[in-house]
PDB file of N, CA and C in Angstrom:
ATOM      1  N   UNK A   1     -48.260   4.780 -57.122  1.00  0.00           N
ATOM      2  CA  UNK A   1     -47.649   5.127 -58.382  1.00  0.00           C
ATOM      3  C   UNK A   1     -46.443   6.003 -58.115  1.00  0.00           C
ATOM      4  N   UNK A   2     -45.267   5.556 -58.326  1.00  0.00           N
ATOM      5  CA  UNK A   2     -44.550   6.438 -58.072  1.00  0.00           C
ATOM      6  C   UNK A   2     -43.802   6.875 -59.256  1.00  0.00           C
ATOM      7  N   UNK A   3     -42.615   7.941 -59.646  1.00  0.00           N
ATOM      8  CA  UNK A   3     -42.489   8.661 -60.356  1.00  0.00           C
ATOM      9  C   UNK A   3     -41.619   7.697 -61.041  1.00  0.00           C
ATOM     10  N   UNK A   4     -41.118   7.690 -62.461  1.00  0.00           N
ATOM     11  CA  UNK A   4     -40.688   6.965 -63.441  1.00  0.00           C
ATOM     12  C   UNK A   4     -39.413   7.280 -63.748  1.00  0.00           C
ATOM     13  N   UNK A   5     -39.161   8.123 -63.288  1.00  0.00           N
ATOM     14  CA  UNK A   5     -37.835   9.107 -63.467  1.00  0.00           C
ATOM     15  C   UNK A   5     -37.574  10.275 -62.185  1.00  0.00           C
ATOM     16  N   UNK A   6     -36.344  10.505 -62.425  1.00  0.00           N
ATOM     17  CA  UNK A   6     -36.070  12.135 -61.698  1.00  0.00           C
ATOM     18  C   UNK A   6     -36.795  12.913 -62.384  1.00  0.00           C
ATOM     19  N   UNK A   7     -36.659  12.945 -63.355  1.00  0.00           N
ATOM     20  CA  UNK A   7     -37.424  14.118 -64.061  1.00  0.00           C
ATOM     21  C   UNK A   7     -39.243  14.245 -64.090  1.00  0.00           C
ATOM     22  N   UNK A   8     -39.361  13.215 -63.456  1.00  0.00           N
ATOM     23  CA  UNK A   8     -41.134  13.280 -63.092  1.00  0.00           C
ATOM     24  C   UNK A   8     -41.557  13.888 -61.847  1.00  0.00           C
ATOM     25  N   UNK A   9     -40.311  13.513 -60.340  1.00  0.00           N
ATOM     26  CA  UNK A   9     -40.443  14.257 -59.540  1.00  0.00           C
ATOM     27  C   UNK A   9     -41.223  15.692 -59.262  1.00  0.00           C
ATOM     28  N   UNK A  10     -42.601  15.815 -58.847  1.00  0.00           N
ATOM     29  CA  UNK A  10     -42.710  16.936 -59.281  1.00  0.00           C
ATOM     30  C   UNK A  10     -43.544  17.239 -57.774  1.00  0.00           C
ATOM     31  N   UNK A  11     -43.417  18.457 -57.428  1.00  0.00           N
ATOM     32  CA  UNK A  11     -44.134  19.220 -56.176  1.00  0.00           C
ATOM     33  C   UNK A  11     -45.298  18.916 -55.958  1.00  0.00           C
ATOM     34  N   UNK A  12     -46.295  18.668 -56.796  1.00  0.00           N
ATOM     35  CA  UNK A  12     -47.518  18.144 -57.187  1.00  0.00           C
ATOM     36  C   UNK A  12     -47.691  16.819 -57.139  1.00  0.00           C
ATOM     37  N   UNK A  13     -46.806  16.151 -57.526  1.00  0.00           N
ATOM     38  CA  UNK A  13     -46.575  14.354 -57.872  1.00  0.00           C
ATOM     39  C   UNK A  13     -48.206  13.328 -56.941  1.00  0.00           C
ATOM     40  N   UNK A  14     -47.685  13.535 -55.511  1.00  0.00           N
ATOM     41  CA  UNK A  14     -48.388  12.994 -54.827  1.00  0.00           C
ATOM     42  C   UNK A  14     -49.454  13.458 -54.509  1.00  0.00           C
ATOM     43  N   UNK A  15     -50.151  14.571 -54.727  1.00  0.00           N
ATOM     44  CA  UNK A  15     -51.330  14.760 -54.705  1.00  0.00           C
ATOM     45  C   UNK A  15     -51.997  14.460 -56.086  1.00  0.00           C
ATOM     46  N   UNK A  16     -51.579  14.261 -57.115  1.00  0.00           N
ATOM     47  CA  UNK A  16     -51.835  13.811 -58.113  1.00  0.00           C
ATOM     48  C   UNK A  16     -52.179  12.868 -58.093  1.00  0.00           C
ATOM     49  N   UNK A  17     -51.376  11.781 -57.802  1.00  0.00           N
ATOM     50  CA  UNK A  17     -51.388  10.480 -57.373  1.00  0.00           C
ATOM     51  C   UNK A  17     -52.339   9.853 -56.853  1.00  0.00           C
ATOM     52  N   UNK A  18     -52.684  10.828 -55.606  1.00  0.00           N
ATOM     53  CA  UNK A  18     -54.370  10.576 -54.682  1.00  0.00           C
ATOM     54  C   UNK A  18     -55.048  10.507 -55.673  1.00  0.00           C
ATOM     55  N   UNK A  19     -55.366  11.575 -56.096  1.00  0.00           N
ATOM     56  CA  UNK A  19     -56.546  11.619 -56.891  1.00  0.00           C
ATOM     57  C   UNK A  19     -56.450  10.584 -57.880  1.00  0.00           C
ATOM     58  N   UNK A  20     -55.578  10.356 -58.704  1.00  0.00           N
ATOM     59  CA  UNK A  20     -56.004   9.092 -59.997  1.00  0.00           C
ATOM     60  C   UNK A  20     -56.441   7.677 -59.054  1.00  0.00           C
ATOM     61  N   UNK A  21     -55.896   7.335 -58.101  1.00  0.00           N
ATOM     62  CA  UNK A  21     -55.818   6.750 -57.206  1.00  0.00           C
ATOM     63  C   UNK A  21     -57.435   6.419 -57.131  1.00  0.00           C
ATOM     64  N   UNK A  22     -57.515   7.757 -56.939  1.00  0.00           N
ATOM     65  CA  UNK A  22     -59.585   7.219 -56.039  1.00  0.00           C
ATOM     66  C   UNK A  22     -60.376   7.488 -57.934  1.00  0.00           C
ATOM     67  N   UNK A  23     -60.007   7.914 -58.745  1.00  0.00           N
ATOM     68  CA  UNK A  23     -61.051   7.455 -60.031  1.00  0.00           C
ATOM     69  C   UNK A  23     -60.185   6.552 -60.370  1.00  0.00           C
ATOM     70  N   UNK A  24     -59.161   5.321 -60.569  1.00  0.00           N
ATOM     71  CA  UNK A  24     -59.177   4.481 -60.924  1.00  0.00           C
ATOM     72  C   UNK A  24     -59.926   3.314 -60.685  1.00  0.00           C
ATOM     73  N   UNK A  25     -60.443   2.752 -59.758  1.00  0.00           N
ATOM     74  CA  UNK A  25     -61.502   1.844 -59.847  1.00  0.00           C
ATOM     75  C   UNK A  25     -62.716   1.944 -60.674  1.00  0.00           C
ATOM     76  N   UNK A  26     -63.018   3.113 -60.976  1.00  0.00           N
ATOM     77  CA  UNK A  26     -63.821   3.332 -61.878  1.00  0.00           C
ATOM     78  C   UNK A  26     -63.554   3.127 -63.380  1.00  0.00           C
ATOM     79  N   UNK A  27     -62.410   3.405 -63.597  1.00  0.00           N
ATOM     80  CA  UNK A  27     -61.965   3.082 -64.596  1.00  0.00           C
ATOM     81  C   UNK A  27     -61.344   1.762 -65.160  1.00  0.00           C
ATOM     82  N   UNK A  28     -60.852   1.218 -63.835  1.00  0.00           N
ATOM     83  CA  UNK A  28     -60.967  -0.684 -64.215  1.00  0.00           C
ATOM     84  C   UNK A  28     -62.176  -1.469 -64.171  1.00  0.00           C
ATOM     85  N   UNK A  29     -63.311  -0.641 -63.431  1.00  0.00           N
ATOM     86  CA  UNK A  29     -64.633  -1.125 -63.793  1.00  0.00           C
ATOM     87  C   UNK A  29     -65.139  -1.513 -65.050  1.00  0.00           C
ATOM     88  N   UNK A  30     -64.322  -0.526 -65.921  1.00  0.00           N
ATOM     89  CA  UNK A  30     -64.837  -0.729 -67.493  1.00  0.00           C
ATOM     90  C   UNK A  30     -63.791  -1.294 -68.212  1.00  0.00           C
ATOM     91  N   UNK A  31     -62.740  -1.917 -67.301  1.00  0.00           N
ATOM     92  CA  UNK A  31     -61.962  -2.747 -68.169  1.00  0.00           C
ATOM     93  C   UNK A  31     -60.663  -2.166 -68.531  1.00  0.00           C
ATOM     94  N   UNK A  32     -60.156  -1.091 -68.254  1.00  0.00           N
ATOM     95  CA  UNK A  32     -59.392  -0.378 -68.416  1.00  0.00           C
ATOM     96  C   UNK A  32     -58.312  -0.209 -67.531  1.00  0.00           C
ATOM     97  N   UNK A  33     -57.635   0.908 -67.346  1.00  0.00           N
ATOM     98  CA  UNK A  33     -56.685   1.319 -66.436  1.00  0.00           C
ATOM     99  C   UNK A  33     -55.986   2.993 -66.944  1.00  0.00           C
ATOM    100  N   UNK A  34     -55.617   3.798 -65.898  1.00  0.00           N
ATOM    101  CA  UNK A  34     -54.651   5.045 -65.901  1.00  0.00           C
ATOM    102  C   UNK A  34     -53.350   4.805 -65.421  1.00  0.00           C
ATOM    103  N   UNK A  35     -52.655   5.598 -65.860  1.00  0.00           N
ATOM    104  CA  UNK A  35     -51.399   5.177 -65.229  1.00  0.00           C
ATOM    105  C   UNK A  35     -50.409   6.744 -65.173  1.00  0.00           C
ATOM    106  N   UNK A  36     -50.388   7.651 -64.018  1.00  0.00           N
ATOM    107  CA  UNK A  36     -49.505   8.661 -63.777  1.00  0.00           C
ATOM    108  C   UNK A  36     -48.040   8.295 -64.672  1.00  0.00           C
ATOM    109  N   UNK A  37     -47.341   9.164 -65.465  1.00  0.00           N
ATOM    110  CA  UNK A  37     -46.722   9.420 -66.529  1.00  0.00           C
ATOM    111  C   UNK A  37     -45.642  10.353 -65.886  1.00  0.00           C
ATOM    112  N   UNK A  38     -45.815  11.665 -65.631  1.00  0.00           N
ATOM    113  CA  UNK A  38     -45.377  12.770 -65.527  1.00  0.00           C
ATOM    114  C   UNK A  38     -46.411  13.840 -65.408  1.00  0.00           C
ATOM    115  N   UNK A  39     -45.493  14.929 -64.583  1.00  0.00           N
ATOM    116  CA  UNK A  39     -46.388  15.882 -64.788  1.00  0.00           C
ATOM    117  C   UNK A  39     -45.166  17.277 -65.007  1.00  0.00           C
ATOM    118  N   UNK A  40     -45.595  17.848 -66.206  1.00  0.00           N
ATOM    119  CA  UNK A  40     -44.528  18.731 -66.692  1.00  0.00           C
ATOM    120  C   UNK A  40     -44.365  20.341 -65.649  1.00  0.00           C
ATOM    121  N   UNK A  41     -43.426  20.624 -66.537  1.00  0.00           N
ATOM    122  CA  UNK A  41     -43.192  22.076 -65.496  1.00  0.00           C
ATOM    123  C   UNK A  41     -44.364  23.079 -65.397  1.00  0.00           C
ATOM    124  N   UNK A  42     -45.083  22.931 -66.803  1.00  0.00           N
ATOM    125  CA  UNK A  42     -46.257  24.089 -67.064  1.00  0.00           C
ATOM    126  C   UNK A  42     -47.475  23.219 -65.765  1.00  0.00           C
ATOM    127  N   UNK A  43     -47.389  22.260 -64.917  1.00  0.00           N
ATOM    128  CA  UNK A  43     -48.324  21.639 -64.218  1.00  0.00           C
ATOM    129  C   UNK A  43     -49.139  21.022 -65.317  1.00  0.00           C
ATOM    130  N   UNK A  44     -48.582  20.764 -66.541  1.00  0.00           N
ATOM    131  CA  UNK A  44     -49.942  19.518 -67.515  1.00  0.00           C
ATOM    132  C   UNK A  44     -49.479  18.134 -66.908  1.00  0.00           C
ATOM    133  N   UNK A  45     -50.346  17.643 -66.840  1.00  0.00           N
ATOM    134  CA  UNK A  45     -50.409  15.661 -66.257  1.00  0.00           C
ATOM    135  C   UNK A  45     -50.401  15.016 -67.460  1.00  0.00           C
ATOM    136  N   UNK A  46     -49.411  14.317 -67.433  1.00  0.00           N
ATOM    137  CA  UNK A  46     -49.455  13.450 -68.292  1.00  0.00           C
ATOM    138  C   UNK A  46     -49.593  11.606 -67.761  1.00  0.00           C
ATOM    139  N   UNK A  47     -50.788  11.092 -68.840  1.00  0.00           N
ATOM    140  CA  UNK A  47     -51.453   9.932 -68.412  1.00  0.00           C
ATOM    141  C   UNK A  47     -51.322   9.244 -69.674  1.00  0.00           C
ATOM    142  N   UNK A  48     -51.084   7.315 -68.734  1.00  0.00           N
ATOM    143  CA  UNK A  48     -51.087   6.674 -70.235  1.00  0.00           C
ATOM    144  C   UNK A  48     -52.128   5.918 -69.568  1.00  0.00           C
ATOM    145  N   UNK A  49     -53.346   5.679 -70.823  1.00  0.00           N
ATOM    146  CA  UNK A  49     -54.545   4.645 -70.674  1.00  0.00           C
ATOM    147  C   UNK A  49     -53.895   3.029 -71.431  1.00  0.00           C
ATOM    148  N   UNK A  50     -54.831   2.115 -70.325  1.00  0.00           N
ATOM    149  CA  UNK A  50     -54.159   0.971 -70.570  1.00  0.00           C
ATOM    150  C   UNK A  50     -55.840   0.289 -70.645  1.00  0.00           C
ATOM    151  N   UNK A  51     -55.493  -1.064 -71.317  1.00  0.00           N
ATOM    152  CA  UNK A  51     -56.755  -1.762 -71.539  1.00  0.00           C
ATOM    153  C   UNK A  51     -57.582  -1.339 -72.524  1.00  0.00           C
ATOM    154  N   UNK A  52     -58.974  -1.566 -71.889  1.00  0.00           N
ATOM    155  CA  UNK A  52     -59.836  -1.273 -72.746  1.00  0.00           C
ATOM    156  C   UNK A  52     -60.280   0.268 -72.987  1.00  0.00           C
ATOM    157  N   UNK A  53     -59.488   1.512 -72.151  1.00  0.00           N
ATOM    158  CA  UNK A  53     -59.599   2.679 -72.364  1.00  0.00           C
ATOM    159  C   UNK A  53     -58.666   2.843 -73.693  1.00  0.00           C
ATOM    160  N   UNK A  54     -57.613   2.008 -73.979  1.00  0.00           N
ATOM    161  CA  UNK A  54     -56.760   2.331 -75.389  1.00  0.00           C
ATOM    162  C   UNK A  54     -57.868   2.140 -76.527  1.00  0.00           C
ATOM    163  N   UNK A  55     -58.065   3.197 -77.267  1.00  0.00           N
ATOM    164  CA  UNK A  55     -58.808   3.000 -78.290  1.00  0.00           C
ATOM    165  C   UNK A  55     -60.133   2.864 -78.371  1.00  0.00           C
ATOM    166  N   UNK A  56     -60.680   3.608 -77.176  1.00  0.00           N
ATOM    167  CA  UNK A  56     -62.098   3.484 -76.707  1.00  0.00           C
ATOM    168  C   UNK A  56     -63.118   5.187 -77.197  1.00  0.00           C
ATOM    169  N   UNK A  57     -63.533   4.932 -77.961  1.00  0.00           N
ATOM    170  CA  UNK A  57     -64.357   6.173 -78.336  1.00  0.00           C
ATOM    171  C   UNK A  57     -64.883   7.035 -76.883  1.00  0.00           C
ATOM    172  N   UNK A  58     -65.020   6.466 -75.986  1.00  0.00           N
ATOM    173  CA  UNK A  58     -65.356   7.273 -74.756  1.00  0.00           C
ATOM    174  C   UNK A  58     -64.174   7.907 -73.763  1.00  0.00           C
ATOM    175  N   UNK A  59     -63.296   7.289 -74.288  1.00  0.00           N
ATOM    176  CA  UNK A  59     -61.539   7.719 -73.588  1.00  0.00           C
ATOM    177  C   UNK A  59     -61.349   9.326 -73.362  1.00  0.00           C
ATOM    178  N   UNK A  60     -61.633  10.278 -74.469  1.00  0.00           N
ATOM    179  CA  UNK A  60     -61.350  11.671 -74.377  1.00  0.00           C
ATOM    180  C   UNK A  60     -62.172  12.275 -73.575  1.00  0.00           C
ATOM    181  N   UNK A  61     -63.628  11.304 -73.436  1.00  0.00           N
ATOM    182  CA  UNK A  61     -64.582  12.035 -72.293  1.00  0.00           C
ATOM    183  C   UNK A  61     -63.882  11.722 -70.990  1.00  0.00           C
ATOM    184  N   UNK A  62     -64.152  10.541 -70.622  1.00  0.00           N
ATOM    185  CA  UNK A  62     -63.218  10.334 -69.675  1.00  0.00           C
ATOM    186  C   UNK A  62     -62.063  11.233 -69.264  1.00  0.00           C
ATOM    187  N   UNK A  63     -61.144  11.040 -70.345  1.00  0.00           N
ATOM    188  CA  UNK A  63     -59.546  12.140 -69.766  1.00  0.00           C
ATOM    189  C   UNK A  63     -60.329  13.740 -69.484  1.00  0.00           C
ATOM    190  N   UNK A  64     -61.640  14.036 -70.086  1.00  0.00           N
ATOM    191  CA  UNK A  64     -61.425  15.831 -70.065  1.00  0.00           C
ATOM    192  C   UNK A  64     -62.733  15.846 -68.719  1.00  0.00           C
ATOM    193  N   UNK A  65     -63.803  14.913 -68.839  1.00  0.00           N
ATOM    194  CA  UNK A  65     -65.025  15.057 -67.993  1.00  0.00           C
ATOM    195  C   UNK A  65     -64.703  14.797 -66.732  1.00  0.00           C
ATOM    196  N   UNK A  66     -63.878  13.257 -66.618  1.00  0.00           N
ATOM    197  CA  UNK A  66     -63.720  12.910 -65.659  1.00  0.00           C
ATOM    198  C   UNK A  66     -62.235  13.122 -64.700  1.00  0.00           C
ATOM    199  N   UNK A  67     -61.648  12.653 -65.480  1.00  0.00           N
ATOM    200  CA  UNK A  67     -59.788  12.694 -64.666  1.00  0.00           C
ATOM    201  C   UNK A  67     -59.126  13.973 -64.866  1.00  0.00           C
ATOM    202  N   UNK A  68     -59.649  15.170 -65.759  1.00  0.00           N
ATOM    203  CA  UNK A  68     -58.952  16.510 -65.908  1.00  0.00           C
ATOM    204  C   UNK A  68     -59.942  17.278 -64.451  1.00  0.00           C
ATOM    205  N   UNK A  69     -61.238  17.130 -64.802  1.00  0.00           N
ATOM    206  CA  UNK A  69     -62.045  18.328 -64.064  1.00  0.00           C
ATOM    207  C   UNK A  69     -61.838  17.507 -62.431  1.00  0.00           C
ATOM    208  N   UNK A  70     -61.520  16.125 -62.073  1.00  0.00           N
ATOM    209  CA  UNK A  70     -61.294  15.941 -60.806  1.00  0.00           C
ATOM    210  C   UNK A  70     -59.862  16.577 -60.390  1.00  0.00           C
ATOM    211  N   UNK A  71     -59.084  16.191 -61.261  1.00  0.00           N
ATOM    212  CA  UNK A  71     -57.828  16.993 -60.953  1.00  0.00           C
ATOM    213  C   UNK A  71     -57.583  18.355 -60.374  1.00  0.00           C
ATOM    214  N   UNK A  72     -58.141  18.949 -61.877  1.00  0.00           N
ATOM    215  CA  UNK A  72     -58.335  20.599 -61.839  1.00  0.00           C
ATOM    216  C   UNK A  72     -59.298  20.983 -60.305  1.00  0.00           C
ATOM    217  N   UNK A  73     -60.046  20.267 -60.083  1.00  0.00           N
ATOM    218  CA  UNK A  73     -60.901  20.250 -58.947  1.00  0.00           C
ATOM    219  C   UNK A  73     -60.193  20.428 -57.397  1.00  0.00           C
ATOM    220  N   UNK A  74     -59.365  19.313 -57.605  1.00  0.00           N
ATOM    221  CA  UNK A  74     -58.636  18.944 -56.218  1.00  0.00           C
ATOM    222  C   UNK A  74     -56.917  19.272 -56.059  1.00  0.00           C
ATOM    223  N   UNK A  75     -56.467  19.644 -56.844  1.00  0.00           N
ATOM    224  CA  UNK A  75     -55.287  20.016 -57.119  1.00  0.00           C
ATOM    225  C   UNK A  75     -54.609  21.125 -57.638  1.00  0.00           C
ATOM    226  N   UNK A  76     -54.724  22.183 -57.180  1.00  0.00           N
ATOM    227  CA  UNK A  76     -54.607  23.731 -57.473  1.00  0.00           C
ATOM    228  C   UNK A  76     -53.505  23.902 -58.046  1.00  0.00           C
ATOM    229  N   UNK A  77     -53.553  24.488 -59.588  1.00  0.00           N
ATOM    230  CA  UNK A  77     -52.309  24.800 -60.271  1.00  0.00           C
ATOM    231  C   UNK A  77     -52.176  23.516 -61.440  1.00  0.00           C
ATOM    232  N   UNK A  78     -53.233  22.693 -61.301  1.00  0.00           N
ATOM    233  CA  UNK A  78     -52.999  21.968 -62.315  1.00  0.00           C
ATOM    234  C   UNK A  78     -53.491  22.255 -63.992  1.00  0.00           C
ATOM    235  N   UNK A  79     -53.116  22.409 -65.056  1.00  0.00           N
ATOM    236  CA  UNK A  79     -53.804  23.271 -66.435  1.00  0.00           C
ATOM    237  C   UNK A  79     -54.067  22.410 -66.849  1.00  0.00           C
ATOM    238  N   UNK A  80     -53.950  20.973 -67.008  1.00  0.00           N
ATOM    239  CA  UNK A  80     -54.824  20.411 -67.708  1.00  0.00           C
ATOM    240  C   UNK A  80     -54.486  18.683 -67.976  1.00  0.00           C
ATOM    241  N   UNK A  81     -54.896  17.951 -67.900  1.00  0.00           N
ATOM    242  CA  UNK A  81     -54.216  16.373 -68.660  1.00  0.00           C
ATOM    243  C   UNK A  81     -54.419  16.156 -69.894  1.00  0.00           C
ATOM    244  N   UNK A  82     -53.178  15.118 -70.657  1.00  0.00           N
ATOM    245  CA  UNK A  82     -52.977  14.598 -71.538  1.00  0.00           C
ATOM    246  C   UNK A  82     -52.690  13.442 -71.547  1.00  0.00           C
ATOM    247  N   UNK A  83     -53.446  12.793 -72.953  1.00  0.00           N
ATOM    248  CA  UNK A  83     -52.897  10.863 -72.612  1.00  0.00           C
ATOM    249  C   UNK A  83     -51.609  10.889 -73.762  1.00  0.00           C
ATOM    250  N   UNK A  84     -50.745  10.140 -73.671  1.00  0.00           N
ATOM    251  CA  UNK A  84     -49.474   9.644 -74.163  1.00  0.00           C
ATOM    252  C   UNK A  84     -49.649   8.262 -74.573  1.00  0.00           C
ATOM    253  N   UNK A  85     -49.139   8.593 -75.395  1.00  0.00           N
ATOM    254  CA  UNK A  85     -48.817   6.246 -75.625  1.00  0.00           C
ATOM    255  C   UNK A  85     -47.695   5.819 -74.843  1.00  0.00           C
TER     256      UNK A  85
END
């Protein structure tokens, strides 16, 4: 996944990256997909869900249970993710 812009470039970028990297199979398991966005100056990640995660009542667990607390986990300095359309 690489960055979408200059302005996504970010110090963090590629370790970010790892990580969505290794929970995405899990998440096309269920039909779905993540997709690295940006990640802003305050260190928030921004993520767009694709598939069957768009509009999925279990999506916000996912973004906060699963893909925020692995983040926050493995990536020091990160405050938090958000999904985008």
């Amino acid at each position: 996944m690489a960055p979408t812009s200059d302005t996504a470039k970010h110090p963090l970028w590629d370790q970010v990256a790892f990580v969505i990297e290794r929970i995405r199979p899990a998440v096309q398991n269920d039909g779905g997909d993540i997709e690295l966005v940006e990640i802003t100056p305050d260190n928030t990640v921004r993520i767009r869900m694709h598939g069957a995660c768009v509009g999925c009542p279990s999506a916000s667990m996912t973004l906060r249970m699963g893909i925020e607390r692995n983040l926050q986990d493995r990536v020091p300095g990160i405050v938090g993710v958000e999904a985008i359309d």
